[in-house]
PDB file of N, CA and C in Angstrom:
ATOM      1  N   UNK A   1     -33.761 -19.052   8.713  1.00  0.00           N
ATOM      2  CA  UNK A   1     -33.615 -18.043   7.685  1.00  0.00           C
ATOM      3  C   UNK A   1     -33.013 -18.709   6.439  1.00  0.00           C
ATOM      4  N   UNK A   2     -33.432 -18.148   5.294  1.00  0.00           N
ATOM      5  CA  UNK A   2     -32.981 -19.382   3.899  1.00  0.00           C
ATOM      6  C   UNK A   2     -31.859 -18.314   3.333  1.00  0.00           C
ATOM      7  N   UNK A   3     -31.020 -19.207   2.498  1.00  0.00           N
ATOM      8  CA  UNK A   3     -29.760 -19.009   2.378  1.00  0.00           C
ATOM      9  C   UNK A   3     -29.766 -17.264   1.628  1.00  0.00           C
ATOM     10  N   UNK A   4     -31.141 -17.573   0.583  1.00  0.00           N
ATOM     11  CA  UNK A   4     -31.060 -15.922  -0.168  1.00  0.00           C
ATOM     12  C   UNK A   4     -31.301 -14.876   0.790  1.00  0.00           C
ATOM     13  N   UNK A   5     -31.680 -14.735   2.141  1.00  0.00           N
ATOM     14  CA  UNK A   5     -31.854 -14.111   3.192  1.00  0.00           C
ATOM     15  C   UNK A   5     -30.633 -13.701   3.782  1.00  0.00           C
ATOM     16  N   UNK A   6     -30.178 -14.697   4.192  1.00  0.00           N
ATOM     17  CA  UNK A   6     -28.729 -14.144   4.716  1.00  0.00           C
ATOM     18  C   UNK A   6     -27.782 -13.714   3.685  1.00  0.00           C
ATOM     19  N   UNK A   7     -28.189 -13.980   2.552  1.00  0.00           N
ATOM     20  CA  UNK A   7     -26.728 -13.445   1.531  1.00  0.00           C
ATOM     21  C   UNK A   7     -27.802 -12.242   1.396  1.00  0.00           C
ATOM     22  N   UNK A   8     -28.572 -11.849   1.182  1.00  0.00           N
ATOM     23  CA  UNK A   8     -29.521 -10.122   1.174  1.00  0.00           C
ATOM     24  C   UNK A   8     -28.834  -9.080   2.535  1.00  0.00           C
ATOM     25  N   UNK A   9     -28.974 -10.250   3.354  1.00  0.00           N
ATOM     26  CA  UNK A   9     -29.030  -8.856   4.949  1.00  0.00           C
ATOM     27  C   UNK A   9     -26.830  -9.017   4.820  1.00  0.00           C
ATOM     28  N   UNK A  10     -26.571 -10.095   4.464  1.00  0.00           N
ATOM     29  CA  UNK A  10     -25.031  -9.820   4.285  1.00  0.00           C
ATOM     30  C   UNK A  10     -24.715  -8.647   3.657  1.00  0.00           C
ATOM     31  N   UNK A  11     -24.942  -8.539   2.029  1.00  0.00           N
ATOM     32  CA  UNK A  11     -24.505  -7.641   1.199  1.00  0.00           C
ATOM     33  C   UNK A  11     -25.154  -6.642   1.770  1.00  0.00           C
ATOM     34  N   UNK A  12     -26.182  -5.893   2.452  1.00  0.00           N
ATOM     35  CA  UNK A  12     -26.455  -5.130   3.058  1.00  0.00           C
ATOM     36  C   UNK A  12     -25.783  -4.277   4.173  1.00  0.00           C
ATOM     37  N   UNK A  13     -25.248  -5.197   4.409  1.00  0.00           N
ATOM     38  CA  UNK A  13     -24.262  -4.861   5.939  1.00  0.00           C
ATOM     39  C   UNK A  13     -22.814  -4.397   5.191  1.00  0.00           C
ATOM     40  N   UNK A  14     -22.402  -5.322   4.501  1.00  0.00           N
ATOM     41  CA  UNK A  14     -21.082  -4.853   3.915  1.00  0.00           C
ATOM     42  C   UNK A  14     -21.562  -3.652   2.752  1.00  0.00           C
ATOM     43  N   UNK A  15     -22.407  -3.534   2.055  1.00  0.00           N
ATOM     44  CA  UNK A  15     -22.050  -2.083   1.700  1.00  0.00           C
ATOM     45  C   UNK A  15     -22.518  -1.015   2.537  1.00  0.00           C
ATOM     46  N   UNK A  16     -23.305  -0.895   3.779  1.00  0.00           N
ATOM     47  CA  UNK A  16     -23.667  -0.166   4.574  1.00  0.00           C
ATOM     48  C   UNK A  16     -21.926   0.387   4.841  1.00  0.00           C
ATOM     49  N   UNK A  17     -21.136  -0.806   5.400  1.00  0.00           N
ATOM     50  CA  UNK A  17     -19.776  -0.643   6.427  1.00  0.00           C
ATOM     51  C   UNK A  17     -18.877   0.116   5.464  1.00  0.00           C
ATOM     52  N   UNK A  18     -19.110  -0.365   3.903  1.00  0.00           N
ATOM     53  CA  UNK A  18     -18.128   0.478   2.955  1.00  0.00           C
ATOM     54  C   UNK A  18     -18.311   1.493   2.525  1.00  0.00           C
ATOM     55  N   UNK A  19     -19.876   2.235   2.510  1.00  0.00           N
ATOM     56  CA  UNK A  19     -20.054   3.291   2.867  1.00  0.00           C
ATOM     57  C   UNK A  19     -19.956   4.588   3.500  1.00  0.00           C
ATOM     58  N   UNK A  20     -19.677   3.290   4.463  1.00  0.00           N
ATOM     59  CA  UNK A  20     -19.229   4.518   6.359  1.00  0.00           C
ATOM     60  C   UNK A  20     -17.664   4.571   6.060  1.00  0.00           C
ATOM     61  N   UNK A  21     -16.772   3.967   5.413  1.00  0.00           N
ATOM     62  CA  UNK A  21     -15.454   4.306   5.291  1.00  0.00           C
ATOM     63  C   UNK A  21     -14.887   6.344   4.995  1.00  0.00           C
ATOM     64  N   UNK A  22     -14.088   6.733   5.226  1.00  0.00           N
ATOM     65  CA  UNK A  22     -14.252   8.028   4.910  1.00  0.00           C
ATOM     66  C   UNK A  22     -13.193   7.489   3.512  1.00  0.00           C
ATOM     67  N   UNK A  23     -13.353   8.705   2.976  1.00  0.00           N
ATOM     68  CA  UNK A  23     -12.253   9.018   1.356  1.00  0.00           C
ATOM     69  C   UNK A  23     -11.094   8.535   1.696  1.00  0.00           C
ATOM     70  N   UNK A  24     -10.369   8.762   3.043  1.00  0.00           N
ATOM     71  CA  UNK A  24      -8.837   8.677   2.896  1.00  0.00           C
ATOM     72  C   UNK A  24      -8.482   7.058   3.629  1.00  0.00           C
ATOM     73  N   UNK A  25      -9.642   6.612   4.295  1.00  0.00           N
ATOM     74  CA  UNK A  25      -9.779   4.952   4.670  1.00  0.00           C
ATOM     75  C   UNK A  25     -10.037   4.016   2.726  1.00  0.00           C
ATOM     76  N   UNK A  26     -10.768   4.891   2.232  1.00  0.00           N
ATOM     77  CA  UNK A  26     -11.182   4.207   0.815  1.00  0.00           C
ATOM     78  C   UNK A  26      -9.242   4.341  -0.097  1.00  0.00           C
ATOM     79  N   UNK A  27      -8.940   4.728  -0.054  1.00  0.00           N
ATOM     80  CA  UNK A  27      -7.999   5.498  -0.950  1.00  0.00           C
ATOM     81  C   UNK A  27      -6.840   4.293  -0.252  1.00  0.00           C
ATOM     82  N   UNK A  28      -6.457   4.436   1.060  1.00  0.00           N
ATOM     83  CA  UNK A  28      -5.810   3.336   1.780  1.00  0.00           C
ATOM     84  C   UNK A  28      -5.892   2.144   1.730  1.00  0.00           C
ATOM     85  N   UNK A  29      -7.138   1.655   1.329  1.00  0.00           N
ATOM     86  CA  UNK A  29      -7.252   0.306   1.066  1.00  0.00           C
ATOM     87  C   UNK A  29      -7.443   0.322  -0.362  1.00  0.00           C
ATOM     88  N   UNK A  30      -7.184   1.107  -1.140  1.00  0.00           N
ATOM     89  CA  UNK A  30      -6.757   0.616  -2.319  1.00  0.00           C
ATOM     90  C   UNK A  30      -5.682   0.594  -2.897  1.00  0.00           C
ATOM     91  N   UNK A  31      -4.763   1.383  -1.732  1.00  0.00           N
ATOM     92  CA  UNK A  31      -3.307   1.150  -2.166  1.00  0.00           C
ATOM     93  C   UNK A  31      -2.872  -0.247  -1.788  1.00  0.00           C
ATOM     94  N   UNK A  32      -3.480  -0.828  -0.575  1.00  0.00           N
ATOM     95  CA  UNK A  32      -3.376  -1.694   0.147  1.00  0.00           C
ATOM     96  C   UNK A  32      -3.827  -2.915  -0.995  1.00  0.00           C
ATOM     97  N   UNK A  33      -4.858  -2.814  -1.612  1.00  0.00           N
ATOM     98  CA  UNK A  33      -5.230  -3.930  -2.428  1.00  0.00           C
ATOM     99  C   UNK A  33      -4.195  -3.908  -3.898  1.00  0.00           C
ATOM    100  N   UNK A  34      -4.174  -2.715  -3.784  1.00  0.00           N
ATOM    101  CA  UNK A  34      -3.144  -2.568  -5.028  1.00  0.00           C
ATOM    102  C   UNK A  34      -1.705  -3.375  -5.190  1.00  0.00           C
ATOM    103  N   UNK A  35      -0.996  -3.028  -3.867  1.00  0.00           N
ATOM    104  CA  UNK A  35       0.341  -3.383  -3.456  1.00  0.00           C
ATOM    105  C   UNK A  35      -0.190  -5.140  -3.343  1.00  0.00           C
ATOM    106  N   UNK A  36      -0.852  -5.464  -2.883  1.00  0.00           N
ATOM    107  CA  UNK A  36      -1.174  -6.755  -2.935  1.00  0.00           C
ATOM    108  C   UNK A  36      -1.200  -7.854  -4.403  1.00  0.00           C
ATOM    109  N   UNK A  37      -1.866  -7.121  -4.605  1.00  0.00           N
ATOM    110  CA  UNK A  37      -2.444  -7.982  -5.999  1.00  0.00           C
ATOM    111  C   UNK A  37      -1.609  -7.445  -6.842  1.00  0.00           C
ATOM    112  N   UNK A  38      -0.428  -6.405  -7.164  1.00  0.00           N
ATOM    113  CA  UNK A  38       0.811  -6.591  -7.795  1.00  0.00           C
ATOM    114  C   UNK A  38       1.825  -7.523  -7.496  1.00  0.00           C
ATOM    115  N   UNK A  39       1.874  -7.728  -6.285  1.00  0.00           N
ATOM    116  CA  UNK A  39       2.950  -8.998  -5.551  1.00  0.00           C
ATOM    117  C   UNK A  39       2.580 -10.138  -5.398  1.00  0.00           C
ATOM    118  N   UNK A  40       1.002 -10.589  -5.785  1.00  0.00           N
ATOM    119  CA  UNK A  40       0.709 -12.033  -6.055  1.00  0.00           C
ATOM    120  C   UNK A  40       0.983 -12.664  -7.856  1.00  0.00           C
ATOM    121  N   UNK A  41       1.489 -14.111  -7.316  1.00  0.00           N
ATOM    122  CA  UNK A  41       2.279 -14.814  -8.189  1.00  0.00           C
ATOM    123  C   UNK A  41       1.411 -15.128  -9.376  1.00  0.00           C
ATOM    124  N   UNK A  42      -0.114 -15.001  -8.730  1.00  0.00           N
ATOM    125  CA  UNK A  42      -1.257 -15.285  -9.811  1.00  0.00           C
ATOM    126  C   UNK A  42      -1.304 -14.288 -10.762  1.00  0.00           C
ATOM    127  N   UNK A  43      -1.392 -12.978 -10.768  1.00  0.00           N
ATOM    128  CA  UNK A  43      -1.144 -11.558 -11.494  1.00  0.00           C
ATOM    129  C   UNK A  43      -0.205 -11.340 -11.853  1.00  0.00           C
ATOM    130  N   UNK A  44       1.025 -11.620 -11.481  1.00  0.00           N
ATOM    131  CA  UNK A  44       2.263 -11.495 -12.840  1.00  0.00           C
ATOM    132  C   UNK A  44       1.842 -12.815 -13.609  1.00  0.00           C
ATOM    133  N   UNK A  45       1.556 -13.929 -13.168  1.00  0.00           N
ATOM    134  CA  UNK A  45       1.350 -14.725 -14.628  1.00  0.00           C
ATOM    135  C   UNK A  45       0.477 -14.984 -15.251  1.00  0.00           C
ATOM    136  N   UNK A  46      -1.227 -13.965 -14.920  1.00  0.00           N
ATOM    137  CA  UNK A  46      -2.065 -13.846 -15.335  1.00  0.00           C
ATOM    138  C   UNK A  46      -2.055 -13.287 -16.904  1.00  0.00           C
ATOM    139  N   UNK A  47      -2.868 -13.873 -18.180  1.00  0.00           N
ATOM    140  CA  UNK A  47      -2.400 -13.508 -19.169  1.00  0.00           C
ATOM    141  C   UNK A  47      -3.672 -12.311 -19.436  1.00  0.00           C
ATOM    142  N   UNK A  48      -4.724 -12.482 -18.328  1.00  0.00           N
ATOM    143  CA  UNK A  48      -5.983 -11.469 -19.314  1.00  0.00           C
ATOM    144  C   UNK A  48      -6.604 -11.777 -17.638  1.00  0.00           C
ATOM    145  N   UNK A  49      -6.674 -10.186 -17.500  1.00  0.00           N
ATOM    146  CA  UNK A  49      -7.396 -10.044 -16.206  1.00  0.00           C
ATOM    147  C   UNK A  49      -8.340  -9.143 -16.358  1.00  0.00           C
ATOM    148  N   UNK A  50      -9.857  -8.973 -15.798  1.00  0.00           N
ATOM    149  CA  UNK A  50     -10.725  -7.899 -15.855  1.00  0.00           C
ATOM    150  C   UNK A  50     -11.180  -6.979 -14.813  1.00  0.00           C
ATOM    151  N   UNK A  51     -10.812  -5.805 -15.143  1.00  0.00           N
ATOM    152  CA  UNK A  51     -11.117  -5.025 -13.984  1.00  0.00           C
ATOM    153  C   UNK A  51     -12.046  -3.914 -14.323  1.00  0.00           C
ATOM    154  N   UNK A  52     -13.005  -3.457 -13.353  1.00  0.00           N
ATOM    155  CA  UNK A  52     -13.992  -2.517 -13.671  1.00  0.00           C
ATOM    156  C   UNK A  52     -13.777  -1.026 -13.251  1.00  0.00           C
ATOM    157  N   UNK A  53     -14.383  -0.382 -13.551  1.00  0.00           N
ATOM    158  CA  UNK A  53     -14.595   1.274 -13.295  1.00  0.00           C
ATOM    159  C   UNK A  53     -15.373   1.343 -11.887  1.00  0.00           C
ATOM    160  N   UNK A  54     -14.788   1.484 -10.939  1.00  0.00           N
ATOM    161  CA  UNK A  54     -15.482   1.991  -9.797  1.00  0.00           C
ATOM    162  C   UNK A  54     -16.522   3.261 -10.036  1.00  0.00           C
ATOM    163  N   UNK A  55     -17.677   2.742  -9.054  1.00  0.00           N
ATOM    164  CA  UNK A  55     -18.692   3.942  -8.812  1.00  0.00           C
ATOM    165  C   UNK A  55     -18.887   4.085  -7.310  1.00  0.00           C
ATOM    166  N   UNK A  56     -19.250   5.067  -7.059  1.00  0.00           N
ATOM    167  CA  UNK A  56     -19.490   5.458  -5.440  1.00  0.00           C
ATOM    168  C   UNK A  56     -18.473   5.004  -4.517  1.00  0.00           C
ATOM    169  N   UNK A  57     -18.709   4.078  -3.595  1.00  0.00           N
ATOM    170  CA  UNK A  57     -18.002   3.636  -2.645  1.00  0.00           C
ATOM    171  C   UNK A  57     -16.753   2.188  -2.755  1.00  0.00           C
ATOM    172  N   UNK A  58     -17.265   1.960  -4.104  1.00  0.00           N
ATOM    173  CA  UNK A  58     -16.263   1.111  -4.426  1.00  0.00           C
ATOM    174  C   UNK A  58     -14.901   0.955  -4.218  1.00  0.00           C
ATOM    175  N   UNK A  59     -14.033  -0.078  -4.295  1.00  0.00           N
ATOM    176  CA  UNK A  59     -12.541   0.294  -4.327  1.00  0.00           C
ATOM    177  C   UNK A  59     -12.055   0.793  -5.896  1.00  0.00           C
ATOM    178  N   UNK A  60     -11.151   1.826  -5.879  1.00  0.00           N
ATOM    179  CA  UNK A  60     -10.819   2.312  -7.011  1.00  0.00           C
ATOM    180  C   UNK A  60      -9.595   1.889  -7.357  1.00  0.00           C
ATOM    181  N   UNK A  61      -9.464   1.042  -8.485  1.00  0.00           N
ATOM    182  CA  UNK A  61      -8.797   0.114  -9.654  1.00  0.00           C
ATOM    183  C   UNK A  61      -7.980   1.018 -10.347  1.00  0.00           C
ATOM    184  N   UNK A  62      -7.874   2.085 -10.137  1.00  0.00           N
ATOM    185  CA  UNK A  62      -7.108   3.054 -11.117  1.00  0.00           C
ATOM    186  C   UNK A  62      -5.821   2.723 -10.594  1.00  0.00           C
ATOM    187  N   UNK A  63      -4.961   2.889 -10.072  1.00  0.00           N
ATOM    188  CA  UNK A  63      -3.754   2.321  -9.816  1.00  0.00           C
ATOM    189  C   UNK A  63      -3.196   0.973 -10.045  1.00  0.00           C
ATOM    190  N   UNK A  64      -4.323   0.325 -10.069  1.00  0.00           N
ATOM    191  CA  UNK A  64      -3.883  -1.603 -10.857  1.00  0.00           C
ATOM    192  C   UNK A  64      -3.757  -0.969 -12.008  1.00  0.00           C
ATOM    193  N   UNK A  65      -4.917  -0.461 -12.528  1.00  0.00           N
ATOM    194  CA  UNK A  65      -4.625  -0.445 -14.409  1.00  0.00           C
ATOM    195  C   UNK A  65      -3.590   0.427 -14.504  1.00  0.00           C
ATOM    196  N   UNK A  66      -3.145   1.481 -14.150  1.00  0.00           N
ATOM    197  CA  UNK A  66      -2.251   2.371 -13.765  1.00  0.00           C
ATOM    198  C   UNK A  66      -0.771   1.486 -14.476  1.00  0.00           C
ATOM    199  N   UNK A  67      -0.392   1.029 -13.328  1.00  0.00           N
ATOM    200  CA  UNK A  67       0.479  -0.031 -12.851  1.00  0.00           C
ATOM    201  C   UNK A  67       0.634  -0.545 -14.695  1.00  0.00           C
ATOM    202  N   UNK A  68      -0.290  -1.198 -15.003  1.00  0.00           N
ATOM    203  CA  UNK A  68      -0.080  -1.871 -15.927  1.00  0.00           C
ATOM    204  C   UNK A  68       0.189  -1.269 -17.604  1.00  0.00           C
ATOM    205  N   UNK A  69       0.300  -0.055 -17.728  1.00  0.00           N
ATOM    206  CA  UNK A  69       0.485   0.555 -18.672  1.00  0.00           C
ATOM    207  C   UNK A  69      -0.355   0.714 -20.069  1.00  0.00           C
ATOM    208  N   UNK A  70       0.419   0.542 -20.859  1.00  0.00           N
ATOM    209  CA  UNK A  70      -0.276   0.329 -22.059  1.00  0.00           C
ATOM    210  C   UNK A  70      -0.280  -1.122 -22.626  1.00  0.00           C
ATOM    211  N   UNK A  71      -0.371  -2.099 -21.144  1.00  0.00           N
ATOM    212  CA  UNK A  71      -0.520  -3.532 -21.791  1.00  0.00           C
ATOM    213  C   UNK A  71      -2.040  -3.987 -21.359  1.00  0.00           C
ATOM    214  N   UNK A  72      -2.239  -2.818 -21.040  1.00  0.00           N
ATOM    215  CA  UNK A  72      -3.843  -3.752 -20.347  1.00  0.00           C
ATOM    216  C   UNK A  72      -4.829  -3.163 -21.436  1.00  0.00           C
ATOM    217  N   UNK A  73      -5.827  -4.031 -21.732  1.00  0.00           N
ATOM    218  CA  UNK A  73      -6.994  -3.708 -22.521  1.00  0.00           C
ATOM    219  C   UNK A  73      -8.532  -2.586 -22.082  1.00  0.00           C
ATOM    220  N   UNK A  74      -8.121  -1.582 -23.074  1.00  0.00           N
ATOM    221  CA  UNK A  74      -9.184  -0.387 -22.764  1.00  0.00           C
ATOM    222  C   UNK A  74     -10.282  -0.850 -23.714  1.00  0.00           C
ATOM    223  N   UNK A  75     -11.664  -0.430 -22.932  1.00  0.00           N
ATOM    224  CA  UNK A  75     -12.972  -0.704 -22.988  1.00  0.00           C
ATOM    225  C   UNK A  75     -13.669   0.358 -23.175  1.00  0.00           C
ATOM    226  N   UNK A  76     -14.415   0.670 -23.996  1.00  0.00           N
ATOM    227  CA  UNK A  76     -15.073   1.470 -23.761  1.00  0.00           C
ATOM    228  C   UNK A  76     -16.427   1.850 -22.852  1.00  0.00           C
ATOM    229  N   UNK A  77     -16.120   2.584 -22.164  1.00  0.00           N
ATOM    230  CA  UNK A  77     -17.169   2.132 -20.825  1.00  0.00           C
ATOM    231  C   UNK A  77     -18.221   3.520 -21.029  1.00  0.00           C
ATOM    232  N   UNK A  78     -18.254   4.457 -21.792  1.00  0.00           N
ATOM    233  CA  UNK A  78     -19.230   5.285 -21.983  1.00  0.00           C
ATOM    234  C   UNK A  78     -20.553   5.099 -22.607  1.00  0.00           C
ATOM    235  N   UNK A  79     -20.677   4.161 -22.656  1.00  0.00           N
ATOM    236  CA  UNK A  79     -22.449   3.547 -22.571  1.00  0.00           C
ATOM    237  C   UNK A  79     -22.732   2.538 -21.781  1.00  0.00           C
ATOM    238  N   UNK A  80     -21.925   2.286 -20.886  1.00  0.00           N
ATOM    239  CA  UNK A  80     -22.202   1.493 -19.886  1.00  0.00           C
ATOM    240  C   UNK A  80     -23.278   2.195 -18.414  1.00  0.00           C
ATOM    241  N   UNK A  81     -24.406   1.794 -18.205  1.00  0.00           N
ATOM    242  CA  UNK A  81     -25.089   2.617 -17.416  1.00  0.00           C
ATOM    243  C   UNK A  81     -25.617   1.813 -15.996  1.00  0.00           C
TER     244      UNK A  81
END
């Protein structure tokens, strides 16, 4: 099987599995990623970090940017499609 094959049926499988998560498993692991990546040494001394707008099943970033106040850079994401 060639390498673009297995990275196809991979990403397949992992958003199938993040799919099947319910709301309050999604919500948990983003506190979980949250609490994380506030307490790594790389993100307090990160000077410009980019984070996106979750859609569907994604993990939701609103609590990183949250977290970060009015020092993080707003985008305008309403023509983004």
């Amino acid at each position: 099987m060639e390498t673009r094959e297995l990275k196809a049926r991979l990403r397949t499988s992992l958003l199938a599995a993040r799919r099947a998560l319910t709301a309050d498993q999604r919500r948990a692991a983003a506190a979980a990623a949250t609490a994380g990546m506030l307490a790594a040494p790389a993100w307090r001394a990160a000077r410009v970090v980019a984070l996106y707008q979750a859609y569907g099943a994604e993990l939701d970033v609103a609590a990183l940017r949250a977290a970060e106040g009015e020092d993080i850079l707003r985008l305008d994401t309403s023509t983004v499609e």
